[in-house]
N, C-alpha and C. Protein backbone atom coordinates (compact mmCIF):
# COMPACT_ATOMS: atom_id res chain seq x y z
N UNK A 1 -16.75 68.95 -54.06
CA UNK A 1 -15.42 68.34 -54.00
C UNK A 1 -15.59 66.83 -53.91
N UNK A 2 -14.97 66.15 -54.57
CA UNK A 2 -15.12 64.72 -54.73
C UNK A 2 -14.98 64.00 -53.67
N UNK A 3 -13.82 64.51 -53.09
CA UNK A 3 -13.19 64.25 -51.49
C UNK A 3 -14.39 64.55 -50.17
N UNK A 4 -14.64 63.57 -49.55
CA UNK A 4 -15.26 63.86 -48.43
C UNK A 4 -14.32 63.48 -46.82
N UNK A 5 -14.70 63.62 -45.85
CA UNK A 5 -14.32 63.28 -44.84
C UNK A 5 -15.72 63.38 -43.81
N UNK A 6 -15.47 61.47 -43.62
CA UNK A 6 -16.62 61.09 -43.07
C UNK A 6 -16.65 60.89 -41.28
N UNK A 7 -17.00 62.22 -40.35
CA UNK A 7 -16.52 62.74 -39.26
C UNK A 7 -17.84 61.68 -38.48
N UNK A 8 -18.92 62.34 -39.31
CA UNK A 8 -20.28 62.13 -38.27
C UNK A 8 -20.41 60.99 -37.69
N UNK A 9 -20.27 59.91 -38.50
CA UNK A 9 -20.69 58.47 -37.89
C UNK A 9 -19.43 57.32 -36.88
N UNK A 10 -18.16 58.20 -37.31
CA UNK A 10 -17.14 57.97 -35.89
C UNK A 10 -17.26 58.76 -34.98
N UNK A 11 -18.12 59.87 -34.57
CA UNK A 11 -18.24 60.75 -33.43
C UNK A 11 -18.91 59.79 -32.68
N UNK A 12 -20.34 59.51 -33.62
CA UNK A 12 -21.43 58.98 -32.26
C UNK A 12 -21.01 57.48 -32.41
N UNK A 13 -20.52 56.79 -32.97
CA UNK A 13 -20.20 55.30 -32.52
C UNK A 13 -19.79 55.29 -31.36
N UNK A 14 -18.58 56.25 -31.60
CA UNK A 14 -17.67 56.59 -30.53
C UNK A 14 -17.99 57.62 -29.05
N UNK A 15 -19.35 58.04 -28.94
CA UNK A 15 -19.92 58.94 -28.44
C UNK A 15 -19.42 60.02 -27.96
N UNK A 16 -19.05 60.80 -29.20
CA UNK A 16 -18.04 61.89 -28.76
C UNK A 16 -18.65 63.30 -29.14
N UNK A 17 -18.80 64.37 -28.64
CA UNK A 17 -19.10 65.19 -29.14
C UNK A 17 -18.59 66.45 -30.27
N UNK A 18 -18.39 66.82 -31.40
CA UNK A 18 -17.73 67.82 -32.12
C UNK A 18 -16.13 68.78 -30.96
N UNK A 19 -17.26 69.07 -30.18
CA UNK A 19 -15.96 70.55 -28.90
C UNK A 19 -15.57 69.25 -28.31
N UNK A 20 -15.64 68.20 -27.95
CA UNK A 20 -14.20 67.05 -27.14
C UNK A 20 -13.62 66.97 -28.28
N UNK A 21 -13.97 66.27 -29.66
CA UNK A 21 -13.39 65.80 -30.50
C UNK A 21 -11.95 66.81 -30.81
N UNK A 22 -12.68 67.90 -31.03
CA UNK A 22 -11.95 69.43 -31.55
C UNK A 22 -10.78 69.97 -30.25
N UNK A 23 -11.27 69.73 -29.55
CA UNK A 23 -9.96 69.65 -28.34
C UNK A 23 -9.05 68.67 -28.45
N UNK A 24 -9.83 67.61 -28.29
CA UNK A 24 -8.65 66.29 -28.63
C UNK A 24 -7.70 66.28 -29.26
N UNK A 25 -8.47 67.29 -30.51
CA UNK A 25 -7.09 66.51 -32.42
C UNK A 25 -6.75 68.39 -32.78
N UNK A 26 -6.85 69.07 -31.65
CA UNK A 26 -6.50 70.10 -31.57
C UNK A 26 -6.96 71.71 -32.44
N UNK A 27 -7.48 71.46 -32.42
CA UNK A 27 -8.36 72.47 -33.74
C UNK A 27 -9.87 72.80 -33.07
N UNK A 28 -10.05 74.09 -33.95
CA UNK A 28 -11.06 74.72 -33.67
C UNK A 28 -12.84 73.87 -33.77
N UNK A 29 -13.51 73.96 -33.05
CA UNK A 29 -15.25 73.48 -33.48
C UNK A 29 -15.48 74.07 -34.64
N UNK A 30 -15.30 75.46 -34.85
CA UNK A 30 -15.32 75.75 -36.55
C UNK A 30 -14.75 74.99 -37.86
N UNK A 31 -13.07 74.28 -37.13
CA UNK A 31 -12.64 74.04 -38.43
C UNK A 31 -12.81 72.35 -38.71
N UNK A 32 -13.83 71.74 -37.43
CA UNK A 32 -14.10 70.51 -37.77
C UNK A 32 -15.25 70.50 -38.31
N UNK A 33 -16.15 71.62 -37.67
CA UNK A 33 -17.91 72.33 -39.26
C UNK A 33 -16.98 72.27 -40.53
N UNK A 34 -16.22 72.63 -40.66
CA UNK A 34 -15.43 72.86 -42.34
C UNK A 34 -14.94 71.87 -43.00
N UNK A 35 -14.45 70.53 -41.89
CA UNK A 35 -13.94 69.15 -42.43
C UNK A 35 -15.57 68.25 -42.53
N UNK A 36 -16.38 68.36 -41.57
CA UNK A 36 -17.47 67.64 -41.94
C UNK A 36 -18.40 68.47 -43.26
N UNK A 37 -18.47 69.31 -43.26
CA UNK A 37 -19.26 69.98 -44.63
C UNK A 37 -19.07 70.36 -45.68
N UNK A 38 -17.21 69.47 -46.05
CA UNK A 38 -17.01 69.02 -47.11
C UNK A 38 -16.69 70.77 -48.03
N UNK A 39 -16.24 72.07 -46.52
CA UNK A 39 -15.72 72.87 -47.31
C UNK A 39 -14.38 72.87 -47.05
N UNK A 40 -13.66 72.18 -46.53
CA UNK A 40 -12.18 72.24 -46.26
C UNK A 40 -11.22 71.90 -47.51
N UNK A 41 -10.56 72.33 -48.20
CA UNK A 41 -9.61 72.41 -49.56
C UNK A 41 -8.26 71.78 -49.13
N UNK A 42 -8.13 71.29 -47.80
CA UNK A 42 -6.98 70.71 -47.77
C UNK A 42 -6.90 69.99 -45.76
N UNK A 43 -6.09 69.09 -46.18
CA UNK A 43 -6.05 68.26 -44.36
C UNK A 43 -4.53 68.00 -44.31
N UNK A 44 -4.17 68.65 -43.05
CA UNK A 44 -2.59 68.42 -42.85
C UNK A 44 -2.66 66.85 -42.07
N UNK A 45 -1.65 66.44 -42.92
CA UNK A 45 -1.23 65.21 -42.28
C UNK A 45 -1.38 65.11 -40.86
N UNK A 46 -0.60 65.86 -40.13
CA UNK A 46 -0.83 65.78 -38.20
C UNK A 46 -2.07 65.87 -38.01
N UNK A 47 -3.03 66.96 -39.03
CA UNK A 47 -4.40 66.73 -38.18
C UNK A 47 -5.54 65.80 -38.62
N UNK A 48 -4.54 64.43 -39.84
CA UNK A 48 -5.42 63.31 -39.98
C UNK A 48 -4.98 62.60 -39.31
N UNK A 49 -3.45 62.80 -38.35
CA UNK A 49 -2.74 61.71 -37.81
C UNK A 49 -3.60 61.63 -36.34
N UNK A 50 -4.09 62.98 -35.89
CA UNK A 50 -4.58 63.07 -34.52
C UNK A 50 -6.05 62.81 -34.47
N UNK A 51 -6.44 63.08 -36.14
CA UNK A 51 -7.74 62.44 -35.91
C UNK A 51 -7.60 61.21 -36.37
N UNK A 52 -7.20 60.34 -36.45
CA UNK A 52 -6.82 58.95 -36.55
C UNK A 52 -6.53 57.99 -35.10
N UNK A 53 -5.61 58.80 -34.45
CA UNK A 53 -5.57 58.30 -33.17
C UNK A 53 -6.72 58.89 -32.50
N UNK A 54 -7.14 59.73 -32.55
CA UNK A 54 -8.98 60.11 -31.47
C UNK A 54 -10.01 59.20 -31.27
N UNK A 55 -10.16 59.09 -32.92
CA UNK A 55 -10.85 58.43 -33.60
C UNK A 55 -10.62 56.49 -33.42
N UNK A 56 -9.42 56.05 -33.15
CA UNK A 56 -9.26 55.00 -33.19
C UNK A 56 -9.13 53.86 -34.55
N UNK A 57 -8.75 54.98 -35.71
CA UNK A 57 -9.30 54.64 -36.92
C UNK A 57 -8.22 54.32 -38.10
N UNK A 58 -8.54 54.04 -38.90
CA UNK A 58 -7.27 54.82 -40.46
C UNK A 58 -7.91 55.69 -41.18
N UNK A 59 -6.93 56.48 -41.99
CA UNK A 59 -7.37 57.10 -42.78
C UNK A 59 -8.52 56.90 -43.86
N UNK A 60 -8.54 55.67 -44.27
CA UNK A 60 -9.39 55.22 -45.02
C UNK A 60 -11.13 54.99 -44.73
N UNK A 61 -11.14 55.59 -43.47
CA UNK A 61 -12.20 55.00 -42.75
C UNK A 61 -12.82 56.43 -42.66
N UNK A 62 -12.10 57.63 -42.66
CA UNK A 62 -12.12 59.02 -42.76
C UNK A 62 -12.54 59.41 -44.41
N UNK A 63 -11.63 59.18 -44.81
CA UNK A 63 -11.72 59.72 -46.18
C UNK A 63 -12.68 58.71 -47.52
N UNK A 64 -13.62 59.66 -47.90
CA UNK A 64 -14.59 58.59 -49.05
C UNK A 64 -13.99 59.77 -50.02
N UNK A 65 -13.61 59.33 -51.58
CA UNK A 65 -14.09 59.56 -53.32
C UNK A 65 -15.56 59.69 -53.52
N UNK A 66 -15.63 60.79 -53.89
CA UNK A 66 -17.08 60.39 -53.87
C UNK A 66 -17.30 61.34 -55.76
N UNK A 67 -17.45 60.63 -56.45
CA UNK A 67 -17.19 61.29 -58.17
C UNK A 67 -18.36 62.10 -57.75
């Protein structure tokens, strides 16, 4: 998928672990394995909005094109 979502390197800047993160922005430790490994087919707005505020971030900082 062309679409990535780049989780790993705002966790540990931020020194956060996957299960806080996944509590935080409300969702399962499974379904943030599925947003970092680039098998997830779709991201609801609220749960880029909550990982945006977790994260401290924008969207753009999340999401790479990658052809």
């Amino acid at each position: 998928m062309p679409i990535t979502i780049a989780i790993d390197r705002l966790l540990v800047e931020r020194g956060m672990s996957v299960g806080e993160f996944a509590d935080r922005i409300g969702i399962t430790p499974a379904n943030v394995a599925v947003l970092k490994n680039g098998r997830a087919k779709a991201v609801r707005f609220t749960t880029l909005e909550a990982m945006c505020a977790v994260l401290d971030c924008q969207p753009g900082d999340l999401l790479r094109y990658e052809p």
